[in-house]
N, C-alpha and C. Protein backbone atom coordinates (compact mmCIF):
# COMPACT_ATOMS: atom_id res chain seq x y z
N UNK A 1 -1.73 2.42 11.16
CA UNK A 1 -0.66 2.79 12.06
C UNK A 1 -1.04 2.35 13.48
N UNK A 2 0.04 2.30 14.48
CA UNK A 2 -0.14 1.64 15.63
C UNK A 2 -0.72 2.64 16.66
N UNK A 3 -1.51 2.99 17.39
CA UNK A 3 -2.17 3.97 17.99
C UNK A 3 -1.40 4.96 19.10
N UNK A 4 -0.35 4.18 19.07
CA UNK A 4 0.72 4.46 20.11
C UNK A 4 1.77 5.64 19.39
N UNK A 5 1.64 5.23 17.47
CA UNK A 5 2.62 6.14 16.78
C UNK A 5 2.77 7.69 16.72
N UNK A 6 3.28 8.54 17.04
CA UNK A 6 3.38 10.09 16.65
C UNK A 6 3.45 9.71 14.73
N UNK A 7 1.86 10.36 14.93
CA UNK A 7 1.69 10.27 13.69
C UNK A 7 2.74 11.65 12.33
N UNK A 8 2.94 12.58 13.23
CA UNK A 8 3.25 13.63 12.73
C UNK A 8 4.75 13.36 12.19
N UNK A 9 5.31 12.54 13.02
CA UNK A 9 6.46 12.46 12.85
C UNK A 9 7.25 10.82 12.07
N UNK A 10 6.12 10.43 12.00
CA UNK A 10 6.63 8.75 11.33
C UNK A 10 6.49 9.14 9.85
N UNK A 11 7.70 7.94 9.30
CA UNK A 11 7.45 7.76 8.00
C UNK A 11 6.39 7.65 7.03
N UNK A 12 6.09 8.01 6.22
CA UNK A 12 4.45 7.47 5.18
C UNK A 12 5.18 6.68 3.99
N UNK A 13 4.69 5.56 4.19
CA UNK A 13 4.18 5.13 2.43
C UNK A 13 3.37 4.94 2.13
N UNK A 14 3.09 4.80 0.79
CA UNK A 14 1.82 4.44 0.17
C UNK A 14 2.52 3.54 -0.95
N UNK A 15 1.55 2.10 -0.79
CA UNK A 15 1.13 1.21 -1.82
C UNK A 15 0.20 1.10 -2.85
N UNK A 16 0.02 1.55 -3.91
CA UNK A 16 -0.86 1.06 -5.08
C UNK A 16 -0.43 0.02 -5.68
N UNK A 17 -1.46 -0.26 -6.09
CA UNK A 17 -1.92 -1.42 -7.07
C UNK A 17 -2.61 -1.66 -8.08
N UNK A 18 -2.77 -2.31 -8.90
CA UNK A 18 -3.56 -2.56 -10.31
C UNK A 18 -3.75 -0.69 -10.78
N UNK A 19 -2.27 -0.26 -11.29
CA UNK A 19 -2.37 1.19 -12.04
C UNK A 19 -2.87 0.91 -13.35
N UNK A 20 -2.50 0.09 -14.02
CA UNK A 20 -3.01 -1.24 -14.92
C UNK A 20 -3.99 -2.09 -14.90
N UNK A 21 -4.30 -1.65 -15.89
CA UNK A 21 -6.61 -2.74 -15.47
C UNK A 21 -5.76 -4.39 -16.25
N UNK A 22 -4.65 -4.27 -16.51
CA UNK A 22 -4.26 -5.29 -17.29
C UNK A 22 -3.16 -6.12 -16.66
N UNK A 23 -3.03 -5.86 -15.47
CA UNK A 23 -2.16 -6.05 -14.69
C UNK A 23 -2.48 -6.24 -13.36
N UNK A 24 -2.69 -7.55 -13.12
CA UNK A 24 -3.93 -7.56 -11.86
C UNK A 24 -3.00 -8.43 -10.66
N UNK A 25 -1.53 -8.32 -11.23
CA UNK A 25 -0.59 -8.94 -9.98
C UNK A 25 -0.31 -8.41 -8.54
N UNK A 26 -0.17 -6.71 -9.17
CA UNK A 26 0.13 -6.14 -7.98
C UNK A 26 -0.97 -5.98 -6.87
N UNK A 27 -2.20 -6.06 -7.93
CA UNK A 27 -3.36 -6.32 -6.69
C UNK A 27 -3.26 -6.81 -5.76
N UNK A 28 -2.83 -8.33 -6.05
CA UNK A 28 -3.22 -9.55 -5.46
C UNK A 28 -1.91 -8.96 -4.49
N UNK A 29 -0.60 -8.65 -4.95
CA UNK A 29 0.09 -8.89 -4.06
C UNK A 29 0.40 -7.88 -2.69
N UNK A 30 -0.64 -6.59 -3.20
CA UNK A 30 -0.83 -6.30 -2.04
C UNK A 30 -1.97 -6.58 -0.87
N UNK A 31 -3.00 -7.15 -1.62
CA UNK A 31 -3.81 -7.92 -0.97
C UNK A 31 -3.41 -9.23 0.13
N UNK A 32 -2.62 -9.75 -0.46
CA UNK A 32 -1.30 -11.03 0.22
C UNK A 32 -0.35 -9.94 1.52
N UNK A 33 -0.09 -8.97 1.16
CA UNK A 33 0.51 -8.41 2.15
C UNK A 33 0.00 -7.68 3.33
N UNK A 34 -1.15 -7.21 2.70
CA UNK A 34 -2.17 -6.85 4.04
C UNK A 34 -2.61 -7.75 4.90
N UNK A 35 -3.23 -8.77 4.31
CA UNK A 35 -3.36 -10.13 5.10
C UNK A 35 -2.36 -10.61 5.90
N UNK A 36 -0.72 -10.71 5.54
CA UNK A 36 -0.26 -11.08 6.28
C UNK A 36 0.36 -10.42 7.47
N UNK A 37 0.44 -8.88 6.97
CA UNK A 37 0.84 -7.85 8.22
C UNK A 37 -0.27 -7.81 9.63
N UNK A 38 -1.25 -8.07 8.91
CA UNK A 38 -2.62 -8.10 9.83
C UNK A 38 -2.35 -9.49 10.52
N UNK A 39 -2.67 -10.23 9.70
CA UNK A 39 -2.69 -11.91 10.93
C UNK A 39 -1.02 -11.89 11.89
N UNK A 40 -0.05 -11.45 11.41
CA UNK A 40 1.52 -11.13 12.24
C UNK A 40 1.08 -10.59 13.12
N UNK A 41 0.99 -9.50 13.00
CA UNK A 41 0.70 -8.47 14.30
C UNK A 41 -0.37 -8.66 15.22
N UNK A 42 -1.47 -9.50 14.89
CA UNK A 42 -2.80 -10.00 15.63
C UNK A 42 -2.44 -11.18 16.32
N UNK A 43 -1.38 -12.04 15.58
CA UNK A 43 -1.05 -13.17 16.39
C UNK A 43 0.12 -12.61 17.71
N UNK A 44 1.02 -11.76 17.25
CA UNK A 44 1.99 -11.36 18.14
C UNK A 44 1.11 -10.72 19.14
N UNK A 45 -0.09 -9.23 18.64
CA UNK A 45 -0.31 -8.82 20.07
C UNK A 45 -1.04 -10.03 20.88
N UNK A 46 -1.91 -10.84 20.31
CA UNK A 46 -2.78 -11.83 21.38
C UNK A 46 -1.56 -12.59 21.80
N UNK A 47 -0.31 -12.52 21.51
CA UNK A 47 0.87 -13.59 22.71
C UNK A 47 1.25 -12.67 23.24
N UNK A 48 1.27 -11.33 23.32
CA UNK A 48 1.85 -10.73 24.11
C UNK A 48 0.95 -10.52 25.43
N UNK A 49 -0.60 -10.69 24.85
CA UNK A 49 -1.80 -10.19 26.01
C UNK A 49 -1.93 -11.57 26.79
N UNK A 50 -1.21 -12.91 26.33
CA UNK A 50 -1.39 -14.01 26.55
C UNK A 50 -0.12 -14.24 28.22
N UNK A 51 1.09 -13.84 27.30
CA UNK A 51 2.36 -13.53 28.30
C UNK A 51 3.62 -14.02 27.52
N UNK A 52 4.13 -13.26 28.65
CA UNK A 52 5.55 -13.35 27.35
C UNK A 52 6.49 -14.28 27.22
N UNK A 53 6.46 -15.42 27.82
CA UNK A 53 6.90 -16.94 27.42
C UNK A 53 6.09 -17.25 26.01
N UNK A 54 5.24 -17.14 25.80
CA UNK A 54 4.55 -17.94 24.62
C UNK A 54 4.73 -16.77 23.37
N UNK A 55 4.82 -15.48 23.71
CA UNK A 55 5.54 -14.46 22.58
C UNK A 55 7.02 -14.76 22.14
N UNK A 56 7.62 -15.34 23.20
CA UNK A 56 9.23 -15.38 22.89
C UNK A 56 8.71 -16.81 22.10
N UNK A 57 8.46 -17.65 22.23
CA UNK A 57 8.58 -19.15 21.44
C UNK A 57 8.10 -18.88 20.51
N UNK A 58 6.69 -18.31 19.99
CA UNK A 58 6.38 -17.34 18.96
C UNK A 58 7.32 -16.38 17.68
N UNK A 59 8.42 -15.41 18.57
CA UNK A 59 8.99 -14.86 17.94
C UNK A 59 10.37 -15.99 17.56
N UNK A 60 10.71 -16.88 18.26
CA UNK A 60 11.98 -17.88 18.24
C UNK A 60 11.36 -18.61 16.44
N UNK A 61 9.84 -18.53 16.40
CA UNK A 61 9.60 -19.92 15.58
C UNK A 61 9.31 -19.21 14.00
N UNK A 62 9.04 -17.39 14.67
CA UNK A 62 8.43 -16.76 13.66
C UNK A 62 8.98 -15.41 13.31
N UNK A 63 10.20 -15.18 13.28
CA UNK A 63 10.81 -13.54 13.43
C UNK A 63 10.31 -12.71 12.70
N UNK A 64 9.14 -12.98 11.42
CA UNK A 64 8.85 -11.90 10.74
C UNK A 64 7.91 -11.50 11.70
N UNK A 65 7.42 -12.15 12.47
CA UNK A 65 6.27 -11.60 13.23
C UNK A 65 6.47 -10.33 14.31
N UNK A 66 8.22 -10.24 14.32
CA UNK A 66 8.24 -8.72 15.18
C UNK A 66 8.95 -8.03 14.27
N UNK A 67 9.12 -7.94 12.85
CA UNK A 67 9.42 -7.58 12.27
C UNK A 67 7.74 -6.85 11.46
N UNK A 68 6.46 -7.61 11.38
CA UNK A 68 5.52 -6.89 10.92
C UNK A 68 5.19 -6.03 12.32
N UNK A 69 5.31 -6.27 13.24
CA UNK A 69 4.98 -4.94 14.52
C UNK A 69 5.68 -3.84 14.78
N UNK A 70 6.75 -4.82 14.35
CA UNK A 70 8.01 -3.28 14.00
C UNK A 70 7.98 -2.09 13.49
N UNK A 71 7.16 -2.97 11.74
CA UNK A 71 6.84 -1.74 10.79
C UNK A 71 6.01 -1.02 11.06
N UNK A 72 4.72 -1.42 11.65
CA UNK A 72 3.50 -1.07 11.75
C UNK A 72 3.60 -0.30 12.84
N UNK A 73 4.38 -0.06 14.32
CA UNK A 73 4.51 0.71 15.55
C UNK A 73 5.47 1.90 15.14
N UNK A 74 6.27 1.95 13.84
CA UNK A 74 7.49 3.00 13.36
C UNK A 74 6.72 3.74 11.99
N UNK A 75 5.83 3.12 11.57
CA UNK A 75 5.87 3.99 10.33
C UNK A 75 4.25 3.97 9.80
N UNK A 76 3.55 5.12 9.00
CA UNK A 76 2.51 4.93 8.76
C UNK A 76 2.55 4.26 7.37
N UNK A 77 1.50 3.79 6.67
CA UNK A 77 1.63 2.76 5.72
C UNK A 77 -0.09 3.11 5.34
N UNK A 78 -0.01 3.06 4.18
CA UNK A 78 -1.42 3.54 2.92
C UNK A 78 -1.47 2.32 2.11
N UNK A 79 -2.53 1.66 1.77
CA UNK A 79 -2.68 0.53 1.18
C UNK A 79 -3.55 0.92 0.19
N UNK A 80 -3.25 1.22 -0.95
CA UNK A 80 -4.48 1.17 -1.98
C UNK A 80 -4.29 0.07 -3.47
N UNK A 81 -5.28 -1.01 -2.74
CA UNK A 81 -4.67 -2.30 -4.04
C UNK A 81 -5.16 -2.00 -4.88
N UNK A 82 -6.23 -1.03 -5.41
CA UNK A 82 -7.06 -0.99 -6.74
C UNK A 82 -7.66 0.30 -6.89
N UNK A 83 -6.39 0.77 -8.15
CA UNK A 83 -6.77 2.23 -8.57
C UNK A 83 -7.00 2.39 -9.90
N UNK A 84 -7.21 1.30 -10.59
CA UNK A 84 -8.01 1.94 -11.44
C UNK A 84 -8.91 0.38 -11.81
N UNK A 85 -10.06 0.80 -11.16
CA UNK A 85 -11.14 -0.58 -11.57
C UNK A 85 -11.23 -0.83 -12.82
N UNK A 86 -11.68 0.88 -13.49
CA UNK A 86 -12.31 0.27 -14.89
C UNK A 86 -11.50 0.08 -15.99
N UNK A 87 -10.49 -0.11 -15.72
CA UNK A 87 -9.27 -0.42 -16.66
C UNK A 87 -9.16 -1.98 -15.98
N UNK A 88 -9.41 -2.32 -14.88
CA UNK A 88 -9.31 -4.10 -14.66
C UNK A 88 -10.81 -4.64 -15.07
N UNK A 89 -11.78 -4.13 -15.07
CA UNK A 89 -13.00 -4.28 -15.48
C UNK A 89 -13.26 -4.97 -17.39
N UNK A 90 -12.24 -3.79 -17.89
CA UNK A 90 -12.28 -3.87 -19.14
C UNK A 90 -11.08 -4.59 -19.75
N UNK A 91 -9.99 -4.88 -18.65
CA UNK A 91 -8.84 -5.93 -19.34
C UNK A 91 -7.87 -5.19 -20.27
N UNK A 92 -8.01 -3.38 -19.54
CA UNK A 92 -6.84 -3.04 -20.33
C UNK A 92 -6.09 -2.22 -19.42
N UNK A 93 -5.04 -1.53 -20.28
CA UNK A 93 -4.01 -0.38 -19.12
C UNK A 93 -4.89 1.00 -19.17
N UNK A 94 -5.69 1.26 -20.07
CA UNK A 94 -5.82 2.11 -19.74
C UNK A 94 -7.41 2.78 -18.85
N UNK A 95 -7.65 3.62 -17.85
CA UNK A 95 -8.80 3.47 -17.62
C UNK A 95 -10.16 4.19 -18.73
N UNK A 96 -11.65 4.05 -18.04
CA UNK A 96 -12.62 4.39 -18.94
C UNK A 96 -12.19 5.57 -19.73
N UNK A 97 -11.48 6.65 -19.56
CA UNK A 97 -11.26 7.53 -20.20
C UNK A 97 -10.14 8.11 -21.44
N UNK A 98 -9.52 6.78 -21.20
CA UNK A 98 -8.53 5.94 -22.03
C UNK A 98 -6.91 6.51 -21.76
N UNK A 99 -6.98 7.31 -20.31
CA UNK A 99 -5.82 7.74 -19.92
C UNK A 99 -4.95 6.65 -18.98
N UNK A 100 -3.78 6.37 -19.21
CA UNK A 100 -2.69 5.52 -18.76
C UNK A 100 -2.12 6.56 -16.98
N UNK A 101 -2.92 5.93 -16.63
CA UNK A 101 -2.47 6.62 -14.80
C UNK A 101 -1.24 6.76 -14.79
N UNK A 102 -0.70 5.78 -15.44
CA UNK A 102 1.28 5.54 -15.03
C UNK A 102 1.85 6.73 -15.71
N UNK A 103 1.59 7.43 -16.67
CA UNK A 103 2.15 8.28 -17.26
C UNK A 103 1.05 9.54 -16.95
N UNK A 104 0.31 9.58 -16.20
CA UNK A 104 -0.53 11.11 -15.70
C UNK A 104 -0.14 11.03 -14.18
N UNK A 105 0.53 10.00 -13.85
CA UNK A 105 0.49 10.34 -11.66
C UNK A 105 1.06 11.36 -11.70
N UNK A 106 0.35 12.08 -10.85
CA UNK A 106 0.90 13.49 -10.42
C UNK A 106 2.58 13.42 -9.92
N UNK A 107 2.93 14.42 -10.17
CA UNK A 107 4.51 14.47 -10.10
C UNK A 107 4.99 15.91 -9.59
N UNK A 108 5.68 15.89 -8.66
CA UNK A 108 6.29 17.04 -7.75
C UNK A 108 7.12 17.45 -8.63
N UNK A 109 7.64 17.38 -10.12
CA UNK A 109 8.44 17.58 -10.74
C UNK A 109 8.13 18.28 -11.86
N UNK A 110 6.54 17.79 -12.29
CA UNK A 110 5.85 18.12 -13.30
C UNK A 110 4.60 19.14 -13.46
N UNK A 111 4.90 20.68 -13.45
CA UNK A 111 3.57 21.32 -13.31
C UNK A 111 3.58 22.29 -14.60
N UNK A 112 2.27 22.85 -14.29
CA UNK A 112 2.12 23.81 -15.40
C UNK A 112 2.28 23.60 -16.76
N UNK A 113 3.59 24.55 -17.32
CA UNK A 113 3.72 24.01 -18.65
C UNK A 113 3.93 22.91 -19.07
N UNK A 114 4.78 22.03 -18.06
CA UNK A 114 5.14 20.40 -18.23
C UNK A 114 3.54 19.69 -18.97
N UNK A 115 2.87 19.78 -17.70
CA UNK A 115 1.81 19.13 -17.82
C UNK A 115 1.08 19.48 -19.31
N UNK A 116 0.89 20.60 -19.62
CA UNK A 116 0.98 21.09 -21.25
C UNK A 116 1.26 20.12 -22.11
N UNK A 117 2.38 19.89 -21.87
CA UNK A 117 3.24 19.17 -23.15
C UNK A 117 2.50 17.94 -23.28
N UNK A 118 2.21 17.54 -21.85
CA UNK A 118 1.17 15.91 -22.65
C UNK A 118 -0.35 16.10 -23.08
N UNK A 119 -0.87 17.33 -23.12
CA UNK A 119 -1.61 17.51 -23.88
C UNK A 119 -3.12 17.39 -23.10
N UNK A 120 -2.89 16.90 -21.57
CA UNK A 120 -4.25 16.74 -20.45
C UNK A 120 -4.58 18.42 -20.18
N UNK A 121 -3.09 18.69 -19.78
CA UNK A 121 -3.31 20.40 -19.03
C UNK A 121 -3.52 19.76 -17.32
N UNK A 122 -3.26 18.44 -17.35
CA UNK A 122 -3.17 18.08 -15.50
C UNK A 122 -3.28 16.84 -15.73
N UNK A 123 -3.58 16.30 -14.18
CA UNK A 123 -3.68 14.70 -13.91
C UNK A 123 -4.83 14.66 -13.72
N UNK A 124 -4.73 13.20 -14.00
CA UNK A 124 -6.97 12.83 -13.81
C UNK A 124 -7.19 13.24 -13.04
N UNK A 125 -8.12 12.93 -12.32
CA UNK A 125 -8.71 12.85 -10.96
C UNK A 125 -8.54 11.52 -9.93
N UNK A 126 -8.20 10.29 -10.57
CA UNK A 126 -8.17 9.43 -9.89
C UNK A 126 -7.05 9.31 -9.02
């Protein structure tokens, strides 16, 4: 988040990735997106610290580039590309314990007896 943000009051998301040890796209593609929110916003603030003729030709040549400062000064943002290693380790969906994350993520919808019914009695830990 941008240091400037009221943290209390901005949006949150959160990104995961590889929920699937067998599925190693979303990794990458949030890996691709961190990289590029980072080099946007690093190139925009050094034109802005530069002056603001060379930010405007900048933003004329590059509009996502105040579009990644945008996001990043309005909203907080969680990046987690890799949640379950040992399920990408081992080349499958499910991790070492042979539980499928996608069907245990905790759920504001799902407690107690719910959680019963699949037979954990809760969500992993991961």
């Amino acid at each position: 988040a941008h240091p400037d943000l009221n943290t209390r009051s901005a949006p949150e998301y959160v990104f995961l990735g590889n929920m699937h040890g067998n599925e190693p796209l979303g990794r990458q593609l949030l890996i691709y997106f961190l990289e590029v929110m980072c080099e946007a916003y690093q190139q925009l603030d050094s034109a802005t610290i530069s002056g603001g003729r060379q930010r405007q030709w900048m933003l004329d040549r590059k509009p996502e580039l105040n579009t990644a400062q945008k996001l990043l000064q309005s909203v907080r943002v969680a990046v987690v590309p890799f949640i379950n290693p040992d399920g990408f380790t081992a080349h499958r969906r499910e991790n070492s314990k042979g539980v499928d994350l996608n069907r245990d993520f905790p759920d504001q919808f799902r407690h107690g007896a719910n959680a019963m019914e699949h037979g954990r009695g809760g969500e992993q830990p991961e």
